[in-house]
Protein backbone atom coordinates (compact mmCIF):
# COMPACT_ATOMS: atom_id res chain seq x y z
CA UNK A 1 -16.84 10.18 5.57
CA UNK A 2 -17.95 9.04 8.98
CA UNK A 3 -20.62 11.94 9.47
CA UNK A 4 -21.67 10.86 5.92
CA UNK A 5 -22.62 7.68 6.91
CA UNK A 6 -20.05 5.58 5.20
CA UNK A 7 -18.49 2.74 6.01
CA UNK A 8 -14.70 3.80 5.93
CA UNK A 9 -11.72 1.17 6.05
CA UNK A 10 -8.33 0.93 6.73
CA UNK A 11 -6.86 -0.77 3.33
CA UNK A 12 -4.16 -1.19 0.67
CA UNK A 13 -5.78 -1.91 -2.69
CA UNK A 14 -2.78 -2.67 -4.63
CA UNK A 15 0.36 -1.55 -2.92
CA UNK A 16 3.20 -1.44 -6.03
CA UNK A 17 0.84 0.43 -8.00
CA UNK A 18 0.37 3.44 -4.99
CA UNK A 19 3.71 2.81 -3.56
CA UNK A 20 2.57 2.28 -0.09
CA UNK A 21 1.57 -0.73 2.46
CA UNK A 22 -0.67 -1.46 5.62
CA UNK A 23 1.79 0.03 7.70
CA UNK A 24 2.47 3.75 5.95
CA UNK A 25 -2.16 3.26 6.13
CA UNK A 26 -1.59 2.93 9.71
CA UNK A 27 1.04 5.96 10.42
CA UNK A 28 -1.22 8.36 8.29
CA UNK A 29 -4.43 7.38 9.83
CA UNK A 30 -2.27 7.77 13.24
CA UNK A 31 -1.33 11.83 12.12
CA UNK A 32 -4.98 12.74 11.52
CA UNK A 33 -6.40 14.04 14.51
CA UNK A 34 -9.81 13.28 14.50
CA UNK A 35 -8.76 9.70 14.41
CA UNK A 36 -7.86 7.64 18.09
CA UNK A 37 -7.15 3.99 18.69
CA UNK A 38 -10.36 2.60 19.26
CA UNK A 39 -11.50 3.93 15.97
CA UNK A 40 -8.57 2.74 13.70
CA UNK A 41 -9.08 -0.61 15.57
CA UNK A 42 -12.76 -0.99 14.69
CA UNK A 43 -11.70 0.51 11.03
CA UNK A 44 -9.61 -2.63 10.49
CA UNK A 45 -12.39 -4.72 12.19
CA UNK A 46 -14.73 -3.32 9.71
CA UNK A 47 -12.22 -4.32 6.83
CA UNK A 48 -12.78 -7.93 7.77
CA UNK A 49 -16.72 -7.24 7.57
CA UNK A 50 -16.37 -5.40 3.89
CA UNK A 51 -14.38 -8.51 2.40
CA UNK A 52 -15.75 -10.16 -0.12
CA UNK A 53 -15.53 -13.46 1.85
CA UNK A 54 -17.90 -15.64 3.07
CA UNK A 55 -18.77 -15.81 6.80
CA UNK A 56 -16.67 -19.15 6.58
CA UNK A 57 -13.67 -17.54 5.54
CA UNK A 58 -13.54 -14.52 7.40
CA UNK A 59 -11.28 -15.11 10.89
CA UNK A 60 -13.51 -15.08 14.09
């Protein structure tokens, strides 16, 4: 997705319905090897950016 040119996220749409939470998000994206920490920290900063909040309501 990245060398697409999308804008991937780290997210949980609606967690009863998959059966999952942030957490299990975070240990799979942790198993996938092209993935490091710096880029699933700026995948959950881009999460904030991709709400559909105003500038007001998204934390700092």
């Amino acid at each position: 997705m990245k060398e697409a040119g999308l804008f991937p996220v780290s997210c949980v749409n609606d967690p009863p319905m998959f059966g999952t939470d942030i957490g299990a998000i975070y240990a799979t994206m942790a198993r996938v090897p092209s993935l490091d920490v710096p880029e699933v920290a700026a995948m959950s900063l881009r999460a904030i950016d991709a709400a559909w909040l105003s500038d007001e309501e998204k934390p700092g």
